[in-house]
Protein backbone atom coordinates (compact mmCIF):
# COMPACT_ATOMS: atom_id res chain seq x y z
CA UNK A 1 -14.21 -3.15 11.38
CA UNK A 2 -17.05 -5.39 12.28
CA UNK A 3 -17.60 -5.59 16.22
CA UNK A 4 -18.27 -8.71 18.23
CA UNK A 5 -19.82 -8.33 21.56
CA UNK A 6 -19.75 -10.82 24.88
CA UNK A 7 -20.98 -11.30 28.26
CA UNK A 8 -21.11 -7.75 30.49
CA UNK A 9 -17.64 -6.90 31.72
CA UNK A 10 -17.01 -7.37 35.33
CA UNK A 11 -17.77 -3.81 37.21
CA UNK A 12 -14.50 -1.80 38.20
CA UNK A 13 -12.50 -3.94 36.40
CA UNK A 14 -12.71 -6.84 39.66
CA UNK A 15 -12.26 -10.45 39.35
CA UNK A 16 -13.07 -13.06 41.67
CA UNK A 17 -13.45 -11.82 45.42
CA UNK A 18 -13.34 -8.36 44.55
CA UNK A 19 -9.34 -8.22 43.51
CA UNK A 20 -8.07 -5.94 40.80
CA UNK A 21 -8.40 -8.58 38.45
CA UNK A 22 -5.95 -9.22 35.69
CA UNK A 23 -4.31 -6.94 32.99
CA UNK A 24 -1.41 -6.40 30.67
CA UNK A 25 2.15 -5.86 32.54
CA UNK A 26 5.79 -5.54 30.93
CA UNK A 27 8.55 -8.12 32.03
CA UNK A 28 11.17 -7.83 29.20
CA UNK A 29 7.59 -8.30 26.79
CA UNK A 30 3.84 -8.06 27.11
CA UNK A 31 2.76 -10.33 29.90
CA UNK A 32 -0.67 -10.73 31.49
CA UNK A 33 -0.66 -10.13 35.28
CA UNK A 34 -0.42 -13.30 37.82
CA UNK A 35 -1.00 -15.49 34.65
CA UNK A 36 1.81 -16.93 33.16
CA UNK A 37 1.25 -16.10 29.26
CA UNK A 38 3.29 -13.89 27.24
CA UNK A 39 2.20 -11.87 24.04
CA UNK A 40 5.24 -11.43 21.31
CA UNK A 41 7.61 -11.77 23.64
CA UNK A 42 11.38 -12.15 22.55
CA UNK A 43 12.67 -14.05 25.99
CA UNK A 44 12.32 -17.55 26.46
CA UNK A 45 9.40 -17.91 28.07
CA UNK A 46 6.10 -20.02 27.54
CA UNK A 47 3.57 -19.93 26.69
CA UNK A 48 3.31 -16.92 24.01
CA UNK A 49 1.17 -15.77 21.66
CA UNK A 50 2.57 -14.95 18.25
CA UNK A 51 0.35 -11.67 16.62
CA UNK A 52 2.47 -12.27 13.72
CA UNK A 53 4.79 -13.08 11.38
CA UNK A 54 8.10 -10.76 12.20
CA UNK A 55 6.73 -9.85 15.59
CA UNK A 56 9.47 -11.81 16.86
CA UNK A 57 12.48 -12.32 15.54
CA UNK A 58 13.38 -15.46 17.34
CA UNK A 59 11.49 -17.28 18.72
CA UNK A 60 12.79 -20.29 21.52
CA UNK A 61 9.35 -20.44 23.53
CA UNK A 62 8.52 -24.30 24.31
CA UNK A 63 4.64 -23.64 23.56
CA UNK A 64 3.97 -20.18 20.90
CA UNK A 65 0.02 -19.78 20.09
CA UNK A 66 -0.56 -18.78 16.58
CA UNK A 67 -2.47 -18.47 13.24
CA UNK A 68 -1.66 -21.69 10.95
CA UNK A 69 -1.09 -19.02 8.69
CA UNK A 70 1.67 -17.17 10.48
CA UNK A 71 3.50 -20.73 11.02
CA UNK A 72 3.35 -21.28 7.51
CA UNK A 73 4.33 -18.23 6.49
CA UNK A 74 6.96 -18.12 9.29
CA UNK A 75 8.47 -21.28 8.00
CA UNK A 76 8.65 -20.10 4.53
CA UNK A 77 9.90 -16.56 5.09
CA UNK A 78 12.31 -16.48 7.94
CA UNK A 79 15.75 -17.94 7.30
CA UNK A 80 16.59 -18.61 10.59
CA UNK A 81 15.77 -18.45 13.89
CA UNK A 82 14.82 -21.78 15.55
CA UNK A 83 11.50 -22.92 15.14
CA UNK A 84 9.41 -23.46 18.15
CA UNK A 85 9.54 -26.92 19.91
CA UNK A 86 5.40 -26.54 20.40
CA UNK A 87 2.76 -25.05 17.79
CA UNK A 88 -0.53 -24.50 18.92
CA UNK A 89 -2.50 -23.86 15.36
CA UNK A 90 -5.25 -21.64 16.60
CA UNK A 91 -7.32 -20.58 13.56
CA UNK A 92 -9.41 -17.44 13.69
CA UNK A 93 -12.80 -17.52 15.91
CA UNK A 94 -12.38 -21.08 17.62
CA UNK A 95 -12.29 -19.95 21.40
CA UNK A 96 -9.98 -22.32 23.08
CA UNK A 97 -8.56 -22.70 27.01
CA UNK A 98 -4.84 -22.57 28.19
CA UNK A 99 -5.77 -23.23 31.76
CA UNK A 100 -7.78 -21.11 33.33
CA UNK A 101 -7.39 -18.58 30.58
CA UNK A 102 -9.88 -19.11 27.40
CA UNK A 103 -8.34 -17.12 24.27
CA UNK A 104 -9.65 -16.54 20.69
CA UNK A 105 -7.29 -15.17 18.03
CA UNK A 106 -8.90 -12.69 15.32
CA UNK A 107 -8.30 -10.90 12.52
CA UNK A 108 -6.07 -7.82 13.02
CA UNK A 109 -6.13 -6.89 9.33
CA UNK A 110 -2.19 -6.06 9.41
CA UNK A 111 -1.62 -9.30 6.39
CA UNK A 112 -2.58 -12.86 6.04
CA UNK A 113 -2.67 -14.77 9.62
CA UNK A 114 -1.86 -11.94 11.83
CA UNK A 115 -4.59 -11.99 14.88
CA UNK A 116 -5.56 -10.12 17.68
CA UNK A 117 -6.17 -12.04 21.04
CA UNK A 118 -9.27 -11.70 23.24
CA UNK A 119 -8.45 -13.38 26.64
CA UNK A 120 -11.29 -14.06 29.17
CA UNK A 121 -9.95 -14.63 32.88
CA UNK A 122 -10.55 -14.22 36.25
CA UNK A 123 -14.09 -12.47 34.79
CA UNK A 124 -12.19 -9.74 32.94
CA UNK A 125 -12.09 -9.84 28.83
CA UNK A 126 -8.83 -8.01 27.68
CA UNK A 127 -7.42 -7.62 24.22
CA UNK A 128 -3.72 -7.66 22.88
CA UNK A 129 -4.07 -5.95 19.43
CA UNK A 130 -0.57 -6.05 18.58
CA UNK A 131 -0.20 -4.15 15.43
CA UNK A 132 -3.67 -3.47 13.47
CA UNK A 133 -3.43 -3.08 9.92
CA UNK A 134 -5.44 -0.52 7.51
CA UNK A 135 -8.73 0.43 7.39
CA UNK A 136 -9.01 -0.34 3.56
CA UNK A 137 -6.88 -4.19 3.59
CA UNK A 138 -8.36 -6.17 0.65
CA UNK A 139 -5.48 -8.70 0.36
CA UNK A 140 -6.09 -10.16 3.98
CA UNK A 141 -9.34 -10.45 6.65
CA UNK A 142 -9.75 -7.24 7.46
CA UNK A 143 -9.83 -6.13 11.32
CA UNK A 144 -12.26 -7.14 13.72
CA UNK A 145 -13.27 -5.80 17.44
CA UNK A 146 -14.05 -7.59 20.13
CA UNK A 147 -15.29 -6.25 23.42
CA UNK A 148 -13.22 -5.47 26.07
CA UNK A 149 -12.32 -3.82 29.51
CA UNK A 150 -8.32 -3.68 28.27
CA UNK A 151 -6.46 -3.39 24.76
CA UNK A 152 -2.99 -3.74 24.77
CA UNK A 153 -1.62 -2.19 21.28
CA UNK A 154 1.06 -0.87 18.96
CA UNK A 155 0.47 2.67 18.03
CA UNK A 156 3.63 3.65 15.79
CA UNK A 157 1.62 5.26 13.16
CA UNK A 158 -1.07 6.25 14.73
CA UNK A 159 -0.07 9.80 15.92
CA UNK A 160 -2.18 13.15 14.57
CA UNK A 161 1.08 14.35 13.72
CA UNK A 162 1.74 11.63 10.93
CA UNK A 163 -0.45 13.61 7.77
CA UNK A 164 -0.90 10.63 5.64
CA UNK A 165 -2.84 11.72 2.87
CA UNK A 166 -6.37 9.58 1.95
CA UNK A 167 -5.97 6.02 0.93
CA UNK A 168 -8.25 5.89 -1.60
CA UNK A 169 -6.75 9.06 -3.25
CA UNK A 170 -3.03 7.04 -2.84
CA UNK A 171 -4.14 4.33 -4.31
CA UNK A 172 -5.06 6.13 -7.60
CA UNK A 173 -1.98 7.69 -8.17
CA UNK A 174 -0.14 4.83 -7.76
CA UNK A 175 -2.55 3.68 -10.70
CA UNK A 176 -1.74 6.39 -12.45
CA UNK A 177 2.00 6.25 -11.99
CA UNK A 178 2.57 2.97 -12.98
CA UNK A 179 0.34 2.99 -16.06
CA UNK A 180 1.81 6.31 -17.60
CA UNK A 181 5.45 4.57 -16.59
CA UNK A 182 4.38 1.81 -18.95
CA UNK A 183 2.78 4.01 -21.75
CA UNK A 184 6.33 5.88 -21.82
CA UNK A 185 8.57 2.72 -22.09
CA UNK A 186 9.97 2.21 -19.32
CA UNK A 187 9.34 -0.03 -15.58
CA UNK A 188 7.76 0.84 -12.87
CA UNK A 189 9.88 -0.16 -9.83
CA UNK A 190 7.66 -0.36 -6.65
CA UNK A 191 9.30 -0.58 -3.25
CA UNK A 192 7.48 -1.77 -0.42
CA UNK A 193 7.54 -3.78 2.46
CA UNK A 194 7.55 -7.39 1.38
CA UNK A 195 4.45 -9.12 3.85
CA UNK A 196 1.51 -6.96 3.97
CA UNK A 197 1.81 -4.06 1.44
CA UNK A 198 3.24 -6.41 -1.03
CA UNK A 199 -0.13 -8.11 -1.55
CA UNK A 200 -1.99 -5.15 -1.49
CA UNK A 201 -0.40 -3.71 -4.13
CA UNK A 202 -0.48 -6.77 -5.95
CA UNK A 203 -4.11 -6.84 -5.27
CA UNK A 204 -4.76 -3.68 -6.53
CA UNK A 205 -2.53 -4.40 -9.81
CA UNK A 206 -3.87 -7.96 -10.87
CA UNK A 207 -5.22 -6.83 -14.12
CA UNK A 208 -1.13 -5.89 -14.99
CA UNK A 209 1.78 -8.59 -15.29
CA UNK A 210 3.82 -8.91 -12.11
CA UNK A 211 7.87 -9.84 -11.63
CA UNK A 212 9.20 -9.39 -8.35
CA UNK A 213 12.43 -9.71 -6.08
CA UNK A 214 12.40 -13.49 -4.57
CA UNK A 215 11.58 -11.86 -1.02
CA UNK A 216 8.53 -10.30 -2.76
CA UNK A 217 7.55 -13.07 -5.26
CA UNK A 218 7.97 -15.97 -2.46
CA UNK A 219 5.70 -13.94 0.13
CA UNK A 220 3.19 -13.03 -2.49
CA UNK A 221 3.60 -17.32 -3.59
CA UNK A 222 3.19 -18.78 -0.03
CA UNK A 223 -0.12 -16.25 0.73
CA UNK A 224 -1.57 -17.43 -2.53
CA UNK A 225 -1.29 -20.59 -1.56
CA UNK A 226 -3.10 -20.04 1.36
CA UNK A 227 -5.95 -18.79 0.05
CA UNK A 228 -5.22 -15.12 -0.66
CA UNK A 229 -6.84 -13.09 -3.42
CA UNK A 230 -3.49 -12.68 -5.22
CA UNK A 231 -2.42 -12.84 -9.10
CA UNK A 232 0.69 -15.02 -9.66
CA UNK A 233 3.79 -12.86 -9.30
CA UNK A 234 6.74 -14.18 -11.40
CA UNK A 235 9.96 -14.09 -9.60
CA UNK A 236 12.48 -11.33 -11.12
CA UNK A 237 15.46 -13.11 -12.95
CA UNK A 238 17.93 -11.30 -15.10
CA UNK A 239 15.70 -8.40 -16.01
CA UNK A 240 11.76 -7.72 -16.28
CA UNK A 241 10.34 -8.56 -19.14
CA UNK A 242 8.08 -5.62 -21.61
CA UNK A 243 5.01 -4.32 -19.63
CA UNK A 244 6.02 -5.86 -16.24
CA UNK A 245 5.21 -4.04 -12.62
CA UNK A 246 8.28 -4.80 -10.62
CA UNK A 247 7.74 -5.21 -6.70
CA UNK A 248 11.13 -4.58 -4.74
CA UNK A 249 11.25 -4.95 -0.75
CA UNK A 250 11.72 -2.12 1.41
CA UNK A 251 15.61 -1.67 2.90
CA UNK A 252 16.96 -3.65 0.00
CA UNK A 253 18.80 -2.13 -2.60
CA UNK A 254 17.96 -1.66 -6.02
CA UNK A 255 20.48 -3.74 -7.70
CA UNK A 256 20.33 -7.29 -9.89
CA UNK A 257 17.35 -8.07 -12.01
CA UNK A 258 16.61 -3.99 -12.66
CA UNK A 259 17.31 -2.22 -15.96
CA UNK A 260 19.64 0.68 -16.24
CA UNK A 261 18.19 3.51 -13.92
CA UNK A 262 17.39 5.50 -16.83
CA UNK A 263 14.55 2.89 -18.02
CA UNK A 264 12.90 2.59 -14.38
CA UNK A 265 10.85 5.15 -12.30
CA UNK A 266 10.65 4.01 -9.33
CA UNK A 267 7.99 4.54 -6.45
CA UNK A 268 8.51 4.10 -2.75
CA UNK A 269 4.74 2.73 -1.54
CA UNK A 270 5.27 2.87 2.21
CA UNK A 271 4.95 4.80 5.35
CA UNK A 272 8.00 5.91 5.06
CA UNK A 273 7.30 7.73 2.00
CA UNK A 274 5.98 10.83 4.24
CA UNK A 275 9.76 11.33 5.12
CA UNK A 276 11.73 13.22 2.02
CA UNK A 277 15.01 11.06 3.72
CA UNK A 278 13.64 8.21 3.01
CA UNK A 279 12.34 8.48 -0.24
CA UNK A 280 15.45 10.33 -1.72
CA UNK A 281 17.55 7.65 0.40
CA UNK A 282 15.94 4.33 -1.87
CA UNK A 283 16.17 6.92 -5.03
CA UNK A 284 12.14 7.15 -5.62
CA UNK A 285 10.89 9.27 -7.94
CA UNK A 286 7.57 9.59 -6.68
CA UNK A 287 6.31 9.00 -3.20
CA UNK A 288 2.97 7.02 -2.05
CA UNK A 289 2.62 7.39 1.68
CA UNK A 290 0.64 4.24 2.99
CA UNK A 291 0.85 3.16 6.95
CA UNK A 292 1.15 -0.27 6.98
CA UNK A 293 -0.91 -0.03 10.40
CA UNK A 294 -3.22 1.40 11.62
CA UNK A 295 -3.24 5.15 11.19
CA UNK A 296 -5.18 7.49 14.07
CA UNK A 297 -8.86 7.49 13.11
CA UNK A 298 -8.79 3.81 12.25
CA UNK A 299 -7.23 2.95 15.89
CA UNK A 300 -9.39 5.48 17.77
CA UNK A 301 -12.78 3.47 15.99
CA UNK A 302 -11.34 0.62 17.23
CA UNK A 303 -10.78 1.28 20.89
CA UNK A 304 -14.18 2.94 20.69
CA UNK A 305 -16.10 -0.01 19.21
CA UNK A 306 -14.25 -2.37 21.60
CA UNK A 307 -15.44 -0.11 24.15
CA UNK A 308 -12.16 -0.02 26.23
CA UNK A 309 -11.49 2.11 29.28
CA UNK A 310 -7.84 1.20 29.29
CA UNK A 311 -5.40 1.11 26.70
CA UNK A 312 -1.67 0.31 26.89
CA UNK A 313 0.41 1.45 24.25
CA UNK A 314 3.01 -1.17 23.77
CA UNK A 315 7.29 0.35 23.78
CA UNK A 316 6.21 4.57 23.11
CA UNK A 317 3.11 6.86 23.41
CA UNK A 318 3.24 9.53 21.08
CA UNK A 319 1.90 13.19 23.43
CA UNK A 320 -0.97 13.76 20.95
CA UNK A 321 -2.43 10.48 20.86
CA UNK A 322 -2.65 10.02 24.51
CA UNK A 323 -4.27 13.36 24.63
CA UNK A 324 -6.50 12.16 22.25
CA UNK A 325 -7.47 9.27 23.94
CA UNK A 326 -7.89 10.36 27.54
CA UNK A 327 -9.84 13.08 25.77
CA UNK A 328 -12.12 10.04 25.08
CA UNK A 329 -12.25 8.87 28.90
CA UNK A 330 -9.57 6.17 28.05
CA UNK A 331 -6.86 5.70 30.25
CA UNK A 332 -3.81 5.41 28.79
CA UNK A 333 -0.30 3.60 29.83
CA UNK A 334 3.09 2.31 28.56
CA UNK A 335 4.33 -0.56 28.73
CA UNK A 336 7.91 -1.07 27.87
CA UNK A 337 11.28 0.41 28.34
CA UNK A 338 11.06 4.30 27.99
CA UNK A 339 12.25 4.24 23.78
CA UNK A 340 11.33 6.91 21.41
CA UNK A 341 8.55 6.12 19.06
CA UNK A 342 9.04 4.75 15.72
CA UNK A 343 7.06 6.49 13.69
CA UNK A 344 7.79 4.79 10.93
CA UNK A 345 8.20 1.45 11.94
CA UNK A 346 7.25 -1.62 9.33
């Protein structure tokens, strides 16, 4: 993560005339205080800022500030769901005012377009995260930091309790699986989420011929045609063809377009893949446990380079990682309705 730094932060956390100023409050979403502007919110209200594609459902928000990417991708992934009767296109880095509030979205390494929002108000400089993706993203910009007093973030798989093994050390034996698949005659069937660790792994496999569900193969299409650093991906018809890496989405089941079961081995490449449910549940023969956010030591460098005393942990805090944190000298809230976390949340 590279860090950005700005003007000194007003002392105490005071705006204009001494007031608390600003910060991050829940009213059925993320909302910033006496300021009417919403982060991911799913009500209809204006104006919000859109971290991503899938952050919202549906979204019926007269004004939603976002990526170009993340409307493009929005358009060409999402099946329904109304489409927003205002776009602001705010592309990374290019400060810009809504009022009295100036904003800049920025990478948040989670997949193409998805941003992070610094917002600058009333002298305070706050930060909704959203989701941060991987330490190690190759396929997308990877995260940057920007100074601030507040962070407002997701934390789902951030807790010490979630033992996800190193990355690098994943990412070779899903080499090595899918290569001595192929040397014994049969097709490697990986099963993933389709935005995000899609691209990775086709990334990370360019040098191999790729087929893919439509869900996959049209993601993988539209982010290529964005500018990601992707190989084509042919779209799975009737069956792969010899020597082919086959990319399935995650909580879709293996079905039309696969060979018999006893000419695949497949491999479940997701966070999920730390839970033996899951991976007997999609019928993987192998399991490669990747968060597709961040995990704990990349969001604690994070909130440490940002150099934030506050951090608000958006719907759950898992006990551990709050410990963590105020062990820090962050304070730590939550913002939300009182749900369980989801651990392993896509």
């Amino acid at each position: 993560m590279s860090a950005r730094r700005g003007p000194a932060r007003a002392a105490g956390g005071r705006g204009r005339g001494g007031r608390p100023g600003p910060g991050f409050v829940w009213r059925g979403g993320v909302k910033l205080a006496r300021v009417p502007l919403w982060f991911d919110a799913p009500r209809v209200v204006e104006p919000v800022v859109l971290s991503a594609v899938g952050a919202v459902e549906q979204l019926h928000a007269g004004r939603v500030v976002a990526t170009p990417e993340t409307f493009a991708l929005r358009a060409a992934l999402q099946r329904h769901g109304r489409a927003p009767a205002g776009e602001l296109r705010a592309p990374y880095g290019r400060p810009f005012a809504l009022g009295p509030v100036r904003l800049e979205l920025f990478p948040s390494g989670r997949h193409l377009g998805a941003a992070a929002c610094l917002i600058e108000v009333d002298g305070r400089r706050l930060v909704y995260a959203g989701e941060l993706g991987p330490a190690d993203t190759v396929a997308a910009a990877p995260a940057e930091v920007r100074e601030a007093e507040c962070l407002a973030l997701w934390a789902r798989q951030a807790s010490p309790r979630l033992a996800f093994p190193p990355r690098a050390g994943v990412w070779e034996a899903l080499r090595s699986f899918v290569e001595s698949t192929l040397r014994g005659g049969a097709w490697p069937v990986l099963v993933m989420p389709p935005l995000g660790a899609a691209q990775e792994v086709a990334h990370r496999l360019a040098d191999l011929p790729l087929a893919a569900h439509p869900t996959v193969a049209r993601a993988c299409a539209r982010c290529r045609a964005l500018g990601a650093d992707l190989p084509a991906v042919r779209t799975l018809g009737r069956a792969p063809q010899s020597g082919e890496v086959v990319l399935w989405p995650e909580r879709t089941r293996l079905g039309p377009g696969l060979p018999a079961r006893d000419r695949t081995r497949v491999g479940l490449v997701s966070a999920a893949a730390l839970d033996a449910g899951a991976t007997a549940a999609c019928g993987a023969d192998e399991a490669f446990p990747l968060a597709s956010q961040a995990d704990f030591e990349t969001l604690g460098t994070f909130v440490a380079q940002s150099g934030a005393r506050e951090v608000a942990l958006i719907r759950g805090a898992d006990p551990p990682l709050v410990d963590a944190l105020r062990a820090r000298g962050v304070g730590v809230r939550v913002l939300g309705p009182p749900l369980q976390m989801e651990l392993f949340g896509g």
